[in-house]
N, C-alpha and C. Protein backbone atom coordinates (compact mmCIF):
# COMPACT_ATOMS: atom_id res chain seq x y z
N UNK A 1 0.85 -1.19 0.00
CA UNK A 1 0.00 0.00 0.00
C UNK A 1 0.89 1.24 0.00
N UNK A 2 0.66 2.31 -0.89
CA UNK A 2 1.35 3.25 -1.09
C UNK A 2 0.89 4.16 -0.04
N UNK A 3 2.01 4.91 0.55
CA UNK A 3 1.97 6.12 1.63
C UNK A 3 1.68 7.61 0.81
N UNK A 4 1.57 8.20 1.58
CA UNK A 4 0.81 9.41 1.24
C UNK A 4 2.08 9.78 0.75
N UNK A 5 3.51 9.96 1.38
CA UNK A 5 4.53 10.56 0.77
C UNK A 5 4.83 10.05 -0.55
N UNK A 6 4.45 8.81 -0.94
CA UNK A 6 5.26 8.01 -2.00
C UNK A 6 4.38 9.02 -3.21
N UNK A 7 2.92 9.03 -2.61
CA UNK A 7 1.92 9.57 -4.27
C UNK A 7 2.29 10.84 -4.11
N UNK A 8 2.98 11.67 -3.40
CA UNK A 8 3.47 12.77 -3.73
C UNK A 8 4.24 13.16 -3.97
N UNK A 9 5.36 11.89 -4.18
CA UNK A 9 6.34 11.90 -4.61
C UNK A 9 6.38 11.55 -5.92
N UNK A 10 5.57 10.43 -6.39
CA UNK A 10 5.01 10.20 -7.80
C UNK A 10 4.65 11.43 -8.86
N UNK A 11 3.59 12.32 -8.09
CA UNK A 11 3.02 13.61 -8.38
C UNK A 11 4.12 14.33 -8.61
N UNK A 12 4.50 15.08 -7.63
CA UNK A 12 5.93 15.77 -7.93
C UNK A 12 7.12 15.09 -9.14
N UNK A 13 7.32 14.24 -9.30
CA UNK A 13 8.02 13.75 -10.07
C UNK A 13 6.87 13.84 -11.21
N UNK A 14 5.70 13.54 -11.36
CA UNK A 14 4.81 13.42 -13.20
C UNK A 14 5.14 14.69 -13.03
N UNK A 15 4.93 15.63 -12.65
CA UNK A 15 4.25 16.76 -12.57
C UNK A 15 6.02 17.99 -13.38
N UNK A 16 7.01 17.35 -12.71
CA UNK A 16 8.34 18.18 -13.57
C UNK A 16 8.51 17.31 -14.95
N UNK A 17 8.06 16.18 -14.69
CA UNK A 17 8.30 15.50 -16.02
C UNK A 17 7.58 16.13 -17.11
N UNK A 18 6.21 16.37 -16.92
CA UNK A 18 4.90 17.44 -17.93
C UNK A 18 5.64 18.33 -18.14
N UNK A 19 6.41 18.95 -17.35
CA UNK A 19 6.57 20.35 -17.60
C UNK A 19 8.02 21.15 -18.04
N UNK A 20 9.13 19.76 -18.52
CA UNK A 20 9.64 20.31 -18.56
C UNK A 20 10.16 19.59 -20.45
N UNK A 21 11.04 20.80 -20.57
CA UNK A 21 11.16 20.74 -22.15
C UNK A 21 12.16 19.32 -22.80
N UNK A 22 13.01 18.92 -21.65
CA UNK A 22 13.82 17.78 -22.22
C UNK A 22 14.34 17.21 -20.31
N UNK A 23 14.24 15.61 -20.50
CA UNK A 23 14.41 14.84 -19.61
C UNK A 23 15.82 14.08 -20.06
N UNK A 24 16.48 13.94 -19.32
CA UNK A 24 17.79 13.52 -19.53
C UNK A 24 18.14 12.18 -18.03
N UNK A 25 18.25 10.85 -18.54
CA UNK A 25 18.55 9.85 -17.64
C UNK A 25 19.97 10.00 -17.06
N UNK A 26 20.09 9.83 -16.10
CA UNK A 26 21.95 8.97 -15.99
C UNK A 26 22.16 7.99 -14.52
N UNK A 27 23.14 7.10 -14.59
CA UNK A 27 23.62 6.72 -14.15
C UNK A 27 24.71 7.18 -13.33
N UNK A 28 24.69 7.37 -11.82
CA UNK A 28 26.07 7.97 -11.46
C UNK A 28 26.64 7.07 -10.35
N UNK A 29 26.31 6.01 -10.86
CA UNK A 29 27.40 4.81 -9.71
C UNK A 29 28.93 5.28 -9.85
N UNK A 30 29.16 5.47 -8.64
CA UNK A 30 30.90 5.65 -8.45
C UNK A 30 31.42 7.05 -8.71
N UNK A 31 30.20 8.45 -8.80
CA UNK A 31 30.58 9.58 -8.52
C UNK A 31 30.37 9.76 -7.29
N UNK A 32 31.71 10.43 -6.65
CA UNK A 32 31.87 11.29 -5.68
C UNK A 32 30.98 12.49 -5.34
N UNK A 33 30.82 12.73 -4.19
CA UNK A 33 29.73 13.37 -3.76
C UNK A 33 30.65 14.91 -4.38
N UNK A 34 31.70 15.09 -4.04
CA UNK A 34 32.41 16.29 -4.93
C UNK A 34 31.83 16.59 -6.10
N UNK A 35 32.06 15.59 -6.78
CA UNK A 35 31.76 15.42 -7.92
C UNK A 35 30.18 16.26 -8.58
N UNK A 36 29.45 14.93 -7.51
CA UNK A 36 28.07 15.57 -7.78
C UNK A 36 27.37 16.83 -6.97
N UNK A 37 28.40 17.37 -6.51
CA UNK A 37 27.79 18.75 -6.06
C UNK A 37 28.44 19.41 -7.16
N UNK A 38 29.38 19.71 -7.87
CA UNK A 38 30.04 20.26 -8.94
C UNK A 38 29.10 20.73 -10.14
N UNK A 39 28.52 18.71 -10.53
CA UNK A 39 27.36 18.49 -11.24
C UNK A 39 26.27 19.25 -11.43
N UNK A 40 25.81 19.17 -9.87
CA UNK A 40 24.63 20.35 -9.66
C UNK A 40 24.43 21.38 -9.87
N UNK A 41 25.91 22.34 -9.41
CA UNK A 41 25.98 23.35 -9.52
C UNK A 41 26.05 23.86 -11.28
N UNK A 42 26.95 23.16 -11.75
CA UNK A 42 26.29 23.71 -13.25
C UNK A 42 25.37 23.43 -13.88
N UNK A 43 24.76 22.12 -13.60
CA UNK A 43 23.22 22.27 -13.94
C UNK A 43 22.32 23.15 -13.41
N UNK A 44 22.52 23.46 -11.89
CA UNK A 44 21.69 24.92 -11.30
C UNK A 44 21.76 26.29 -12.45
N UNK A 45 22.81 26.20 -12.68
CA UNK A 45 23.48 27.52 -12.91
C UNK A 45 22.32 27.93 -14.89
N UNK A 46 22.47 26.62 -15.01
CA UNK A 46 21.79 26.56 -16.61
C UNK A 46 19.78 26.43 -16.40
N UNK A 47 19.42 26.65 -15.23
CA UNK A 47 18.02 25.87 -14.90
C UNK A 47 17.73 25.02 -15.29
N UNK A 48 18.93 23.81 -14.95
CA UNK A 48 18.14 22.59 -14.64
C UNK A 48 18.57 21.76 -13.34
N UNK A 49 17.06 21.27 -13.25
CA UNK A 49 17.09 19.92 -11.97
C UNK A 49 17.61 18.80 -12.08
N UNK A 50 18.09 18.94 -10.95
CA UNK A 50 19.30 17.48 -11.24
C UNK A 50 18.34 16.83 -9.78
N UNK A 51 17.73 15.83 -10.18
CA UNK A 51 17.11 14.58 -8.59
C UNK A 51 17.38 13.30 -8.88
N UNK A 52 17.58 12.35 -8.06
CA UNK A 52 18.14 11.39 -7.77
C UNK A 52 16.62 10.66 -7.44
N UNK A 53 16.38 9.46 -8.14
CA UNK A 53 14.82 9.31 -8.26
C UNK A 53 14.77 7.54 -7.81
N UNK A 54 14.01 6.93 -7.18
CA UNK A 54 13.75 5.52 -6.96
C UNK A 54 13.00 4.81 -8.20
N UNK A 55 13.57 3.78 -8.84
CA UNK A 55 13.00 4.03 -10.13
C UNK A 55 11.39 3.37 -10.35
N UNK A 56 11.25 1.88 -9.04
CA UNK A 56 9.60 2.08 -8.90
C UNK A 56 8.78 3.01 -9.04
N UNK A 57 9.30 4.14 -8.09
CA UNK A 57 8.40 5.33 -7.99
C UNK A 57 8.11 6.30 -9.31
N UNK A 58 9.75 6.36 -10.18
CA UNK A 58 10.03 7.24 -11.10
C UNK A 58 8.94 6.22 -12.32
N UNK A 59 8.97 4.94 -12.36
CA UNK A 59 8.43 4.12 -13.82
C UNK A 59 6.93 4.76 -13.52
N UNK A 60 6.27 4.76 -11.98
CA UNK A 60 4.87 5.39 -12.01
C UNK A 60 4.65 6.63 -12.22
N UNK A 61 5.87 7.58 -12.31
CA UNK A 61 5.34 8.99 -12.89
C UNK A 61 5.74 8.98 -14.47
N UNK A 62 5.98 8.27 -14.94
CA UNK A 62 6.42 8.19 -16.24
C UNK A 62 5.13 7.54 -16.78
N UNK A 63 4.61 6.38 -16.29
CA UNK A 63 3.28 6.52 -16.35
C UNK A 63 2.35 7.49 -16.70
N UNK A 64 2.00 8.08 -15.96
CA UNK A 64 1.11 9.31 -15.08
C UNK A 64 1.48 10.16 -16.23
N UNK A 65 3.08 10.68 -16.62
CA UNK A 65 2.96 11.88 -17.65
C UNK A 65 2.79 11.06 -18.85
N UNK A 66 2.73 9.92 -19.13
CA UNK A 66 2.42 9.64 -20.51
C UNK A 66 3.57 9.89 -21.64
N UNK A 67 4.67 9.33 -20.87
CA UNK A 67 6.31 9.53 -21.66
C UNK A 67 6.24 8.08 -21.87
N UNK A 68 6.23 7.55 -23.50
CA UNK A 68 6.05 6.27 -23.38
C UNK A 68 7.76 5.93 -23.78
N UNK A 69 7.76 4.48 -23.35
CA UNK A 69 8.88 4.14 -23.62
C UNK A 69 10.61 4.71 -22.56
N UNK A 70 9.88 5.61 -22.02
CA UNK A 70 10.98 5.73 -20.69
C UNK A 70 11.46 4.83 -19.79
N UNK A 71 10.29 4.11 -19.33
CA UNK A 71 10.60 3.35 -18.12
C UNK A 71 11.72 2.50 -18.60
N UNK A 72 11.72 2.07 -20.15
CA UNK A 72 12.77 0.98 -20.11
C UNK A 72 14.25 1.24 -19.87
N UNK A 73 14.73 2.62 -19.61
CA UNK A 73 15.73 2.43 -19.05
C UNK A 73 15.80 3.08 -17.17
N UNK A 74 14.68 2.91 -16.88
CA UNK A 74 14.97 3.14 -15.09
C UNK A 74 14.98 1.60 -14.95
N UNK A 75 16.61 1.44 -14.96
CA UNK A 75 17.28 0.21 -14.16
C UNK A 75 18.41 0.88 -13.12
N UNK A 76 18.75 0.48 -12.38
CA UNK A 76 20.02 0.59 -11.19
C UNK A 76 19.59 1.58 -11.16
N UNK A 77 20.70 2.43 -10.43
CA UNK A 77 20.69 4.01 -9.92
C UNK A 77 20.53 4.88 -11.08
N UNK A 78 19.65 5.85 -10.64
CA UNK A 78 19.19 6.47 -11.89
C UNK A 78 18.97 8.07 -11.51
N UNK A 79 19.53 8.86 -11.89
CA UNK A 79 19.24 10.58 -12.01
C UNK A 79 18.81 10.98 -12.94
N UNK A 80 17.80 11.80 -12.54
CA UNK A 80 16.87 12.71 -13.73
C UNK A 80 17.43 14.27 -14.00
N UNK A 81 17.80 14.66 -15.21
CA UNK A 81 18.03 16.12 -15.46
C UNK A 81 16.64 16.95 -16.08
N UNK A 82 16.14 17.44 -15.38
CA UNK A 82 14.67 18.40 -16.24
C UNK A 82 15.08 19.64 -16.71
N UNK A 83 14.87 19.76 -17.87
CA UNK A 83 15.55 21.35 -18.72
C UNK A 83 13.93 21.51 -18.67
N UNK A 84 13.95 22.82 -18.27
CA UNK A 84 13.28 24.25 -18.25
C UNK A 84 12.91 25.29 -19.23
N UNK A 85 14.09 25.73 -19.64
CA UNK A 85 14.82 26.40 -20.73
C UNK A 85 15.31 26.01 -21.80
N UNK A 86 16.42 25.81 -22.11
CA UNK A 86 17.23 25.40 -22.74
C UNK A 86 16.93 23.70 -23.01
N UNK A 87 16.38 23.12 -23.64
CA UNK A 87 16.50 21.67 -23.94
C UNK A 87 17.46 20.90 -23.92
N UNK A 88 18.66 21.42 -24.51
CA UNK A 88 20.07 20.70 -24.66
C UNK A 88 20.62 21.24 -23.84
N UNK A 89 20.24 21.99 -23.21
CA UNK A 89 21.93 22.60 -22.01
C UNK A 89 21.81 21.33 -20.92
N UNK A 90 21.03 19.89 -20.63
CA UNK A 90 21.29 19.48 -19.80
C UNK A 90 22.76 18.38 -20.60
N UNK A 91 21.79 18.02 -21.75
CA UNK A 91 22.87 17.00 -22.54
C UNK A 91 24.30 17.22 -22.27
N UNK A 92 24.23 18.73 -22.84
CA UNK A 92 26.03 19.55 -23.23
C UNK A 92 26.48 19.45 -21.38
N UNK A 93 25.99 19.64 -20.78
CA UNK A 93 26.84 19.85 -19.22
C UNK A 93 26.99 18.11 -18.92
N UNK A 94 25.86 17.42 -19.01
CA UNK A 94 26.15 16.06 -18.93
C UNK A 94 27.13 15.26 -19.46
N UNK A 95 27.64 15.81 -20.95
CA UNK A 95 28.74 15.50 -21.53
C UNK A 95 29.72 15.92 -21.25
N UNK A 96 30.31 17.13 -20.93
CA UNK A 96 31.30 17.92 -20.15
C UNK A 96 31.69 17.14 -19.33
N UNK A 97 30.55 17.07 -18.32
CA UNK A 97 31.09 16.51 -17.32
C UNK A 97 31.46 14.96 -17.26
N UNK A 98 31.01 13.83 -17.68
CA UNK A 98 31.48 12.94 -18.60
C UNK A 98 32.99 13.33 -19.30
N UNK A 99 33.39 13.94 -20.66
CA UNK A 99 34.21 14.09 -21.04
C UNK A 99 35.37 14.79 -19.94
N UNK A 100 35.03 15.82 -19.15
CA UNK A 100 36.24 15.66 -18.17
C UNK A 100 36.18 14.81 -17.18
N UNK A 101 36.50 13.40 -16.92
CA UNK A 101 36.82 12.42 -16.16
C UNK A 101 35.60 12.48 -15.37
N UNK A 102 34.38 12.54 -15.37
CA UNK A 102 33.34 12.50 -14.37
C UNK A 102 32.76 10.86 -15.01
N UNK A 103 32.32 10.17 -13.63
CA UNK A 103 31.91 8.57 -13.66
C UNK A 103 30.69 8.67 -14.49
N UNK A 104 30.15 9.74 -14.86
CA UNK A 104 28.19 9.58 -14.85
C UNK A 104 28.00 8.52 -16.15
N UNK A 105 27.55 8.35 -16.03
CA UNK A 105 26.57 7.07 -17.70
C UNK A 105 25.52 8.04 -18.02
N UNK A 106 25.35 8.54 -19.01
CA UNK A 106 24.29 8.77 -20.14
C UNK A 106 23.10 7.60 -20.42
N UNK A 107 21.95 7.34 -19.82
CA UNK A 107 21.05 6.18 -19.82
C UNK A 107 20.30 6.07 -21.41
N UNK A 108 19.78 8.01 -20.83
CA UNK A 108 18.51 7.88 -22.18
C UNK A 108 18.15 9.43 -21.76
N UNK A 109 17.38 10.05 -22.86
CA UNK A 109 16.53 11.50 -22.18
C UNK A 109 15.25 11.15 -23.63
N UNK A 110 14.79 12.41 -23.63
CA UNK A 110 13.23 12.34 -23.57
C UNK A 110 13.48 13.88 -24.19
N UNK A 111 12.61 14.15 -25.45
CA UNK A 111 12.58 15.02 -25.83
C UNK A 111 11.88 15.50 -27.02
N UNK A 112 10.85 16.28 -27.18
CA UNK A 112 9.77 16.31 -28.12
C UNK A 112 9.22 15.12 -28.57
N UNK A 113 9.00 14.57 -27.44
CA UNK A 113 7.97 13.17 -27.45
C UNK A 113 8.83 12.12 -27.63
N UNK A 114 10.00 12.04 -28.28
CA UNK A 114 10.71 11.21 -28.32
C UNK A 114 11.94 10.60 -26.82
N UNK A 115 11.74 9.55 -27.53
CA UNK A 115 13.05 8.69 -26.28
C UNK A 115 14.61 8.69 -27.16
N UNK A 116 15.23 9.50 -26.14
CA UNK A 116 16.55 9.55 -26.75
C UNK A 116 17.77 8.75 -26.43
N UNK A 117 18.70 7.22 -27.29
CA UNK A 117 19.30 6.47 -26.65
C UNK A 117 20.38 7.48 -26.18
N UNK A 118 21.14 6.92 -25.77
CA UNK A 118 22.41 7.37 -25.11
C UNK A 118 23.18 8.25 -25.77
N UNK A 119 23.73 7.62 -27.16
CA UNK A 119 24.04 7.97 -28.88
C UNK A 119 23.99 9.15 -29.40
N UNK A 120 22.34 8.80 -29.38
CA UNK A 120 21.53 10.54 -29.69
C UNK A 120 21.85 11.19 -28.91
N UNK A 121 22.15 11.21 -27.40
CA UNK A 121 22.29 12.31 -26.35
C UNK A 121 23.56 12.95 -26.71
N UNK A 122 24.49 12.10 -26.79
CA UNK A 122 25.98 12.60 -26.96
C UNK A 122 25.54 13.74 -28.24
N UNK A 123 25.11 13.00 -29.22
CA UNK A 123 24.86 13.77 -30.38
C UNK A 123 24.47 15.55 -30.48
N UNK A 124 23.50 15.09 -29.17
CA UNK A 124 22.34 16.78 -29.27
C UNK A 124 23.82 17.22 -28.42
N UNK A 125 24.00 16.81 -27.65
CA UNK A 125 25.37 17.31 -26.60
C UNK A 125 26.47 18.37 -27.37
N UNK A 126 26.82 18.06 -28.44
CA UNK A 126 27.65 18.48 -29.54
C UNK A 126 27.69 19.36 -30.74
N UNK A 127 25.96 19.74 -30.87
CA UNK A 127 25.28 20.52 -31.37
C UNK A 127 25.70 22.22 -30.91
N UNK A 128 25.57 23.00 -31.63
CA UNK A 128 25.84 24.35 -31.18
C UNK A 128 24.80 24.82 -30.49
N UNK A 129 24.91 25.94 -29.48
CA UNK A 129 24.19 26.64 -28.79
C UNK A 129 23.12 26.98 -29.65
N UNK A 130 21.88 27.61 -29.21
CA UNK A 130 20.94 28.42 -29.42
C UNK A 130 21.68 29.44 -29.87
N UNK A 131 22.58 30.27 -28.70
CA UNK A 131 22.89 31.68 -29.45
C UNK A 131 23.53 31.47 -30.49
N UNK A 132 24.46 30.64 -30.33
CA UNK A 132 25.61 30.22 -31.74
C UNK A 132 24.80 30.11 -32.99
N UNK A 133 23.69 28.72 -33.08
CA UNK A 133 23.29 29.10 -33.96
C UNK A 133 22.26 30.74 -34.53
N UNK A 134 21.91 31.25 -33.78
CA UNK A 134 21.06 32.30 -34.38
C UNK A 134 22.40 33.40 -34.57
N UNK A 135 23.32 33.39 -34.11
CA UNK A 135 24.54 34.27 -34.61
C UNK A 135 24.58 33.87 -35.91
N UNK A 136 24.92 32.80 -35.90
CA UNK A 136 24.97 32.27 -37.67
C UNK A 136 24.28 32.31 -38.46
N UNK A 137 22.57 32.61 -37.94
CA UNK A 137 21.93 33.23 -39.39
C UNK A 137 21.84 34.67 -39.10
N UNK A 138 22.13 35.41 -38.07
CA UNK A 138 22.40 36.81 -38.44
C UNK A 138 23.42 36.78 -39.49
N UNK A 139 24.27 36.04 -38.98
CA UNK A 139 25.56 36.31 -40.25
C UNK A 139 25.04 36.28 -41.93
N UNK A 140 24.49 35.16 -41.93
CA UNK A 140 24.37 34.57 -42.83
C UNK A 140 23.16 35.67 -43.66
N UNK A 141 22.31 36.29 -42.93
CA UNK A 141 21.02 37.42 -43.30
C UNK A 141 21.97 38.68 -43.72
N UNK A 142 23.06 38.93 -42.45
CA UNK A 142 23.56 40.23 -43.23
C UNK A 142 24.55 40.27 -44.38
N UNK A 143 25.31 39.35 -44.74
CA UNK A 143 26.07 39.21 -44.85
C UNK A 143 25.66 39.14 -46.72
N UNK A 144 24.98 38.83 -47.43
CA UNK A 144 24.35 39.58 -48.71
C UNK A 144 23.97 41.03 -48.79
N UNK A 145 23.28 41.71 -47.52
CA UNK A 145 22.71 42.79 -47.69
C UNK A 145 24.38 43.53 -47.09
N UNK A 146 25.21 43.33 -46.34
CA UNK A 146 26.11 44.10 -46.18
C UNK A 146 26.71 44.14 -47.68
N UNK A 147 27.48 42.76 -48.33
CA UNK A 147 27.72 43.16 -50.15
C UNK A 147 26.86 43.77 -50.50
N UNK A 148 25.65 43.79 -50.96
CA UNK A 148 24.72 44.62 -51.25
C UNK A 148 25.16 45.95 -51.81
N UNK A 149 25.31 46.44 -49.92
CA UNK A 149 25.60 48.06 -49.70
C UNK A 149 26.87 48.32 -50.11
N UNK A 150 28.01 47.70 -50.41
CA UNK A 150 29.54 47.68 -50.60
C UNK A 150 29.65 47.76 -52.41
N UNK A 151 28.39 47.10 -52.77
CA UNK A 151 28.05 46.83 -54.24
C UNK A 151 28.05 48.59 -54.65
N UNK A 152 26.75 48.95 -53.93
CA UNK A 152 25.95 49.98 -53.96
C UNK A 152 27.25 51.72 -53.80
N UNK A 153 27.75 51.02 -53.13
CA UNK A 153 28.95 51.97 -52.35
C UNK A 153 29.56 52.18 -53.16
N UNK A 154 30.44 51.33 -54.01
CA UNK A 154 31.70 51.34 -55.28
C UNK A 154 30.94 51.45 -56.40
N UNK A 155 29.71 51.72 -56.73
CA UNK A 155 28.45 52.42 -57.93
C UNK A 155 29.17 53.69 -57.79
N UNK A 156 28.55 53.97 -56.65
CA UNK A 156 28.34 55.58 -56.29
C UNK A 156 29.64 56.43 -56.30
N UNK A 157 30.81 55.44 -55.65
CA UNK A 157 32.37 56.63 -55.64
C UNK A 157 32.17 56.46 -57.19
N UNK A 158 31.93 55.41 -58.14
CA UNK A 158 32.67 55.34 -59.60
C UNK A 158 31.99 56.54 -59.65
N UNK A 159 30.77 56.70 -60.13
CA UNK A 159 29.94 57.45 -60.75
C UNK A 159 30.08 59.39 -60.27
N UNK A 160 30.60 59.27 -58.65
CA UNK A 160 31.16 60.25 -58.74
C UNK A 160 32.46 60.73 -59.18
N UNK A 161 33.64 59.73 -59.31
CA UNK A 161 34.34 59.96 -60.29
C UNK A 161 34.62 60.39 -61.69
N UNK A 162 33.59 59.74 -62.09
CA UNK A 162 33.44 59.26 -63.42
C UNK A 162 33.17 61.06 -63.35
N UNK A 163 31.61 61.41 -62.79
CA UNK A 163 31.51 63.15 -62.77
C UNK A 163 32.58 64.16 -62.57
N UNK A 164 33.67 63.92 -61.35
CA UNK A 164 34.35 64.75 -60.93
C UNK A 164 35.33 64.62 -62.20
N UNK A 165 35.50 63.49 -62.98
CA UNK A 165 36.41 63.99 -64.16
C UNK A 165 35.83 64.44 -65.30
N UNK A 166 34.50 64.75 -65.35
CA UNK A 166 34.02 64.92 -66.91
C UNK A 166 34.20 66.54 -66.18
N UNK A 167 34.04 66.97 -64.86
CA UNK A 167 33.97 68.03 -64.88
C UNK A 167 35.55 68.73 -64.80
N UNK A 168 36.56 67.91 -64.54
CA UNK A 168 37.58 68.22 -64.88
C UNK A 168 37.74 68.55 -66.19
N UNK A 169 36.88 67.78 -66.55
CA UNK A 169 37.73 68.25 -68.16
C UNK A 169 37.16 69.19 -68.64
N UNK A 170 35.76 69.42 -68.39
CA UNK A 170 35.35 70.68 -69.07
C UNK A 170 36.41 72.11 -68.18
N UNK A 171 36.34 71.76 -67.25
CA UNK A 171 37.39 73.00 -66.59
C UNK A 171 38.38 72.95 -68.11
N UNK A 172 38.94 71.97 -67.62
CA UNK A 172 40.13 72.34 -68.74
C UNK A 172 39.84 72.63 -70.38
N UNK A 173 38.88 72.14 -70.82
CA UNK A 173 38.19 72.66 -71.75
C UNK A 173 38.21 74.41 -72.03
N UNK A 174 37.39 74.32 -71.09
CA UNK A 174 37.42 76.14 -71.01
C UNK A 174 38.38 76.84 -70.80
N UNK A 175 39.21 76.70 -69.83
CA UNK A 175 40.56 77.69 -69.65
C UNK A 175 40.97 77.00 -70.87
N UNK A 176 41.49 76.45 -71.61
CA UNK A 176 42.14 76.65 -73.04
C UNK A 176 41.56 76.73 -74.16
N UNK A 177 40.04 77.32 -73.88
CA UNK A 177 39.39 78.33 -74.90
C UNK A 177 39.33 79.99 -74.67
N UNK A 178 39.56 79.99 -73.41
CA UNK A 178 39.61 81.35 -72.85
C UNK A 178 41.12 81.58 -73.32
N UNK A 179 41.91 80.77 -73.83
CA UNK A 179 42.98 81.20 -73.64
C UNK A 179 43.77 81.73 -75.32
């Protein structure tokens, strides 16, 4: 028989799962508590939740939010990352931290309805920022209309050239008719 804490613990757990933009699994057998306060802190820092979840409890809120195909990887010890914001900023810090000597395992995450293996995670992990990419289509937007204006620019000196010498020459025209 389930305790009042457990279904509110269920609840609380469906309830960040609904709401948040990308779910990210891991494994952190054999990180140091150093470690995983480190962890935290840059996942804090990006808004996301980093909880440490029982996975009975976690397969019934996975349930409940109607994330199909999750439960199959809540096996062993299992941490949940909930992005807020940013969808991939949990992946990219999860990999970081992974790639600099951190124990964590990459399980699975969850993201626009989809279940993401391990694979795929690394993958989105490696992807450029949000800002990065929208820098790159500013670039890419101005970067015709700046030629454009540079086009437009070397028209205009010719053409005033082209004037400032026809009017040269009539100068000189005239003083050696006046003359």
């Amino acid at each position: 028989m389930p305790t009042d804490e457990k279904r509110e613990s269920v609840a609380n757990l469906s309830r960040k799962m609904s709401e948040a933009r990308s779910i990210f699994l891991a494994d952190f057998t054999g990180v140091d508590v150093e470690s995983v306060t480190r962890l935290r802190r840059s996942l804090r820092g990006a808004s996301v939740e980093y909880e440490v979840v029982k996975n009975r409890l976690a397969k019934l809120a996975v349930e409940d939010a109607g994330l199909e195909g999750l439960a199959d990887f809540l096996r062993g010890p299992t941490a949940m990352a909930f992005a807020q914001d940013d969808p991939v900023a949990p992946a990219k810090i999860l990999q970081q931290f992974i790639d600099g000597g951190g124990r964590l395992a990459i399980k699975s995450g969850y993201m626009d309805g989809q279940v993401l293996t391990a694979d795929r995670v690394e993958e989105l992990s490696k992807l450029p920022s949000r800002e990065e990419l929208l820098g790159r289509v500013m670039s890419s937007v101005q970067s015709p209309i700046y030629g454009f204006g540079s086009t437009l620019s070397g028209l205009l000196r010719s053409a005033i050239g082209v004037l400032s010498a026809i009017e040269e020459q009539k100068r000189n025209d005239q003083s050696t008719d006046n003359s």
